[in-house]
C-alpha atoms as a PDB file:
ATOM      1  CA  UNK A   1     107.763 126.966 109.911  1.00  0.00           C
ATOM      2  CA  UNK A   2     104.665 126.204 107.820  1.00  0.00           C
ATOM      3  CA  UNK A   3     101.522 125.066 108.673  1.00  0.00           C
ATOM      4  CA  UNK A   4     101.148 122.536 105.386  1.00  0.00           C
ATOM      5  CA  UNK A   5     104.209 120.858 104.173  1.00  0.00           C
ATOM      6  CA  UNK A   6     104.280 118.812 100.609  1.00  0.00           C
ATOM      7  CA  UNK A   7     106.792 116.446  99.280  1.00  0.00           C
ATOM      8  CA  UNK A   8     106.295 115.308  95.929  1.00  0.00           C
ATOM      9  CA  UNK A   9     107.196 112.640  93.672  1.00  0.00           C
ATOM     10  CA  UNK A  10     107.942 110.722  96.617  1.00  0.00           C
ATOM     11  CA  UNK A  11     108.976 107.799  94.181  1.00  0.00           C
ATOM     12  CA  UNK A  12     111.349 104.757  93.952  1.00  0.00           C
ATOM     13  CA  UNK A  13     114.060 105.910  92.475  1.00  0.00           C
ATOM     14  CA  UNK A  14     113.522 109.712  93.762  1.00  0.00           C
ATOM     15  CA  UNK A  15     113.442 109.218  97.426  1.00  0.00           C
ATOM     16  CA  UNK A  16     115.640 108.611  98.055  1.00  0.00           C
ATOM     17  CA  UNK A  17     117.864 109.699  95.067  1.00  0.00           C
ATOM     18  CA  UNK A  18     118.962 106.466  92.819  1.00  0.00           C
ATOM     19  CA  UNK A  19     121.880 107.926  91.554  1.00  0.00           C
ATOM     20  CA  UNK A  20     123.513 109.408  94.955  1.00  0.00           C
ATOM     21  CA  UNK A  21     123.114 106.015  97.126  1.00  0.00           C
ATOM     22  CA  UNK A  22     124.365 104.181  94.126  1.00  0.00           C
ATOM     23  CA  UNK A  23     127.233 106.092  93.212  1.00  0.00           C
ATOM     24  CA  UNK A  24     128.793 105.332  96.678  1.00  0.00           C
ATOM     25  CA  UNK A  25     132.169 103.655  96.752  1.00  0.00           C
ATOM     26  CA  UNK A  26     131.796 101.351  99.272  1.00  0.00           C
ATOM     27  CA  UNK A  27     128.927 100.378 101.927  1.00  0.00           C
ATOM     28  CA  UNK A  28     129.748 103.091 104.606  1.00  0.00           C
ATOM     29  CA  UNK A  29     129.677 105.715 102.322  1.00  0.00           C
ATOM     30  CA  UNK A  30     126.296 104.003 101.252  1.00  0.00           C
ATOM     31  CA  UNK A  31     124.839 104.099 104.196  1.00  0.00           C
ATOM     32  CA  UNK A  32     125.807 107.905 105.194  1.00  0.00           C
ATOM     33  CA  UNK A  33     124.652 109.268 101.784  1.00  0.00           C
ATOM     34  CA  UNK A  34     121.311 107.206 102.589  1.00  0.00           C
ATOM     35  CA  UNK A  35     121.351 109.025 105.861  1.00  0.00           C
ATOM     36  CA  UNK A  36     121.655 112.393 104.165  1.00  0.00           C
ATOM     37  CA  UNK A  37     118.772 111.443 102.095  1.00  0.00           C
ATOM     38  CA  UNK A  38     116.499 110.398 104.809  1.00  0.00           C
ATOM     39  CA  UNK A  39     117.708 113.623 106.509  1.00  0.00           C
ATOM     40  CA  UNK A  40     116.075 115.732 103.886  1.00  0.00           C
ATOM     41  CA  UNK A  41     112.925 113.800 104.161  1.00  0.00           C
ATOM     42  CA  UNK A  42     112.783 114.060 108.172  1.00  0.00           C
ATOM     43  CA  UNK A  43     112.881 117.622 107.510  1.00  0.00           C
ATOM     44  CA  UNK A  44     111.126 118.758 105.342  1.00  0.00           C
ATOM     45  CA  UNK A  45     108.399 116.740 106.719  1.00  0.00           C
ATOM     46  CA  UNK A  46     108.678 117.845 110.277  1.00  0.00           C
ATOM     47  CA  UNK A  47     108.797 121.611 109.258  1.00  0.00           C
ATOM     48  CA  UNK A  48     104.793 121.309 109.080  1.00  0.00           C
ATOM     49  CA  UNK A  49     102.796 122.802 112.047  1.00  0.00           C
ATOM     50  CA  UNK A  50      99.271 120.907 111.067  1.00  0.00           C
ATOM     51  CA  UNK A  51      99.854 118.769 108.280  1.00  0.00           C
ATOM     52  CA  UNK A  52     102.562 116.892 106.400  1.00  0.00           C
ATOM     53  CA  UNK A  53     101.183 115.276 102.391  1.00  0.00           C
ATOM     54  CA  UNK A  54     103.688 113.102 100.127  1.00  0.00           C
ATOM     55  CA  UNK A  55     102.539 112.603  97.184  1.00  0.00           C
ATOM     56  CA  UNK A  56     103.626 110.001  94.327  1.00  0.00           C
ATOM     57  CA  UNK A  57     102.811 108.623  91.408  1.00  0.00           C
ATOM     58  CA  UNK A  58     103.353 104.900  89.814  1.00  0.00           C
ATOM     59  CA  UNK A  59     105.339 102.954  92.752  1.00  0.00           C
ATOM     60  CA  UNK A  60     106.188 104.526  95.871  1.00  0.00           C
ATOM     61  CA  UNK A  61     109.261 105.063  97.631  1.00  0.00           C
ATOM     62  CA  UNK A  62     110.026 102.054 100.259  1.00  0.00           C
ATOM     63  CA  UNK A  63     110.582 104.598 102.854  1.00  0.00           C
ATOM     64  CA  UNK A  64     106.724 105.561 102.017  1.00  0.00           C
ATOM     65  CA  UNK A  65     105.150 102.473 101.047  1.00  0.00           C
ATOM     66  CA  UNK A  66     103.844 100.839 104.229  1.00  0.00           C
ATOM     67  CA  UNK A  67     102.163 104.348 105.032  1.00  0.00           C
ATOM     68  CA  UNK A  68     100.561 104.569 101.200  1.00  0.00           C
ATOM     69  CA  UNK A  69      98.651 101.047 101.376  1.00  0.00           C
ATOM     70  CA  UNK A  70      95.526 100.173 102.228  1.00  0.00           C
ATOM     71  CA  UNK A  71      94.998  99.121 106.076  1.00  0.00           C
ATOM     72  CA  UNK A  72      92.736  96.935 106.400  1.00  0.00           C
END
């Protein structure tokens, strides 16, 4: 395990992956490919000791969004 994790491009579209949630044939298979994806993301973000960044650019993933704004 690290100490510092990144995830990038932490995007619409990107996170999770468009084109493998989309390509599902019907909503189960939605739904557990939209799992998988989250999976990845649950990982690689608790493999950090200390500190976890995600960084994006132009609009956010959803899963990321309500952490990215403003509280205020």
């Amino acid at each position: 395990m690290s100490r510092l994790e990144f995830v990038t491009s932490a995007n619409r579209g990107l996170v999770p992956l468009d084109f493998v949630v989309n390509s599902a044939a019907d909503a189960v298979t939605r739904r557990q490919r939209e799992n998988e994806e989250r999976a990845l993301v649950y990982v690689s973000l608790t493999r950090a000791r200390k500190l976890a960044f995600v960084f994006g650019y132009g609009e956010m993933s959803e899963w990321f969004r309500a952490r990215a704004e403003p509280q205020g």
